[in-house]
Protein backbone atom coordinates (compact mmCIF):
# COMPACT_ATOMS: atom_id res chain seq x y z
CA UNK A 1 0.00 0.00 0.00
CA UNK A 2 2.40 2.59 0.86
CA UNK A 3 4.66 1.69 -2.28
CA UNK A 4 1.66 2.13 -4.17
CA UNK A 5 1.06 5.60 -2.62
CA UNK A 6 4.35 6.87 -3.23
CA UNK A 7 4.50 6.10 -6.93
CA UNK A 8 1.36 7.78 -7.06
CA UNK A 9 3.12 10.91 -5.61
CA UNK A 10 5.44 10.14 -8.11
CA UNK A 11 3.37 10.14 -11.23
CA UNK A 12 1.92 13.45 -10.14
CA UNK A 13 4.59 14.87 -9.75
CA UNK A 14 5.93 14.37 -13.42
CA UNK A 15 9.21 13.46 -14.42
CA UNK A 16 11.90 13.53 -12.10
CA UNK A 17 15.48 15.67 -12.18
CA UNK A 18 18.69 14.43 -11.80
CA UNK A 19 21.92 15.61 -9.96
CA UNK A 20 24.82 16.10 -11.89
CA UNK A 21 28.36 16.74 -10.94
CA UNK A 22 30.53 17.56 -13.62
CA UNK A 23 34.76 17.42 -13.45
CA UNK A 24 36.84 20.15 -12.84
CA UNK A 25 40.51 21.04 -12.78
CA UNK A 26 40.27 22.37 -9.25
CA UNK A 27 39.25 19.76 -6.62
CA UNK A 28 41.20 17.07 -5.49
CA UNK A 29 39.49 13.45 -5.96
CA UNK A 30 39.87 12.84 -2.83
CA UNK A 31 37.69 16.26 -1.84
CA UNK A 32 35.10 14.94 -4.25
CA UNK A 33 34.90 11.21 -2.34
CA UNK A 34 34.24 13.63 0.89
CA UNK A 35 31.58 15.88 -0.17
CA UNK A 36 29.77 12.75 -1.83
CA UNK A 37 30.09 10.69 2.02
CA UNK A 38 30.10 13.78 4.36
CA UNK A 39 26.59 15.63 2.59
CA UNK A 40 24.97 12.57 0.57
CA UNK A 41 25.83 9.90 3.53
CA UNK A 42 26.89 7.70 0.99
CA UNK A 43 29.21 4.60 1.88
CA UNK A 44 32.98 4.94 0.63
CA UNK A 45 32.75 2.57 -2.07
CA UNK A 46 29.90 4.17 -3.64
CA UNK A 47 31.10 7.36 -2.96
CA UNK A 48 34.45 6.49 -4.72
CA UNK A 49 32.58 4.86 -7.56
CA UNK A 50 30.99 8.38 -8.46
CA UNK A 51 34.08 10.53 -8.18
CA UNK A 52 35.75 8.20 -10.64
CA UNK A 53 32.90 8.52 -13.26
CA UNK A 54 32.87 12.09 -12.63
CA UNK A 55 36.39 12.64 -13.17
CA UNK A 56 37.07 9.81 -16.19
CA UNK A 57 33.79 10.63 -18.10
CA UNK A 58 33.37 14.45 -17.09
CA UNK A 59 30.16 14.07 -15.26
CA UNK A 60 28.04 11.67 -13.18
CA UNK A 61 24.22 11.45 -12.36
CA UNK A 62 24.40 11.75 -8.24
CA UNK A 63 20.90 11.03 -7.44
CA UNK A 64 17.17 11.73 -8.54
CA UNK A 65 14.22 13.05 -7.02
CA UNK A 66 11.79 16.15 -7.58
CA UNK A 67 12.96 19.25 -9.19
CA UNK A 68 13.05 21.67 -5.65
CA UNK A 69 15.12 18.63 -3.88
CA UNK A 70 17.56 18.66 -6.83
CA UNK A 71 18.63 22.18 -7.02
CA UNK A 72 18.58 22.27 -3.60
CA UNK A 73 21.80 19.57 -4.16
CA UNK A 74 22.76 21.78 -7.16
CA UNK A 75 23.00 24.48 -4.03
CA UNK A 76 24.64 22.48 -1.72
CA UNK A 77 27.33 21.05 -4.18
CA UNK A 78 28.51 25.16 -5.40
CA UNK A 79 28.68 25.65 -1.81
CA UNK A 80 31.36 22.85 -1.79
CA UNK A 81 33.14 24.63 -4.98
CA UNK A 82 31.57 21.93 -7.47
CA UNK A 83 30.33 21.90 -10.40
CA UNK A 84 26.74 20.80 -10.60
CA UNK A 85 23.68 21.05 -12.59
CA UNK A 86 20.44 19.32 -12.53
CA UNK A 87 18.39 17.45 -15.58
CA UNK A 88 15.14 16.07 -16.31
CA UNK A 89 15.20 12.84 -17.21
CA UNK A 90 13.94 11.49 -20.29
């Protein structure tokens, strides 16, 4: 039921956006691993995982949710000194 509920939220909500955090010549990888763990919680190896795609492919998708939550992120991340936009997604 509450699955249910929440995809309904979902649905009327529209499509959702997506975090992305692009490369940049300035930060350290290592800086990147700590903003993803210290402000997203996220555990080292997943946190690791993104700041390789971000800095071997130029960008990585972060996380998704509604549009206000993602720039919110988009917010937070320029507050860190990173690069960030947000997307809908197709």
């Amino acid at each position: 039921m509450l699955e249910e509920t929440r995809l309904e939220e979902r649905l009327e909500l529209g499509k959702p956006w997506t975090l992305v955090v692009w490369d940049d010549p300035v930060n350290l990888m290592t800086y990147v691993t700590w903003v993803f763990r210290s402000y997203f919680g996220f555990p080292k190896p997943k946190a690791e995982r993104l700041m390789m795609q971000v800095h071997t492919e130029g960008k990585a998708a972060i996380l998704s949710g509604t549009r206000e939550e993602m720039e919110r992120h988009v917010e937070a991340m320029h507050g860190y000194g990173l690069q960030a936009t947000l997307q809908q997604v197709d």
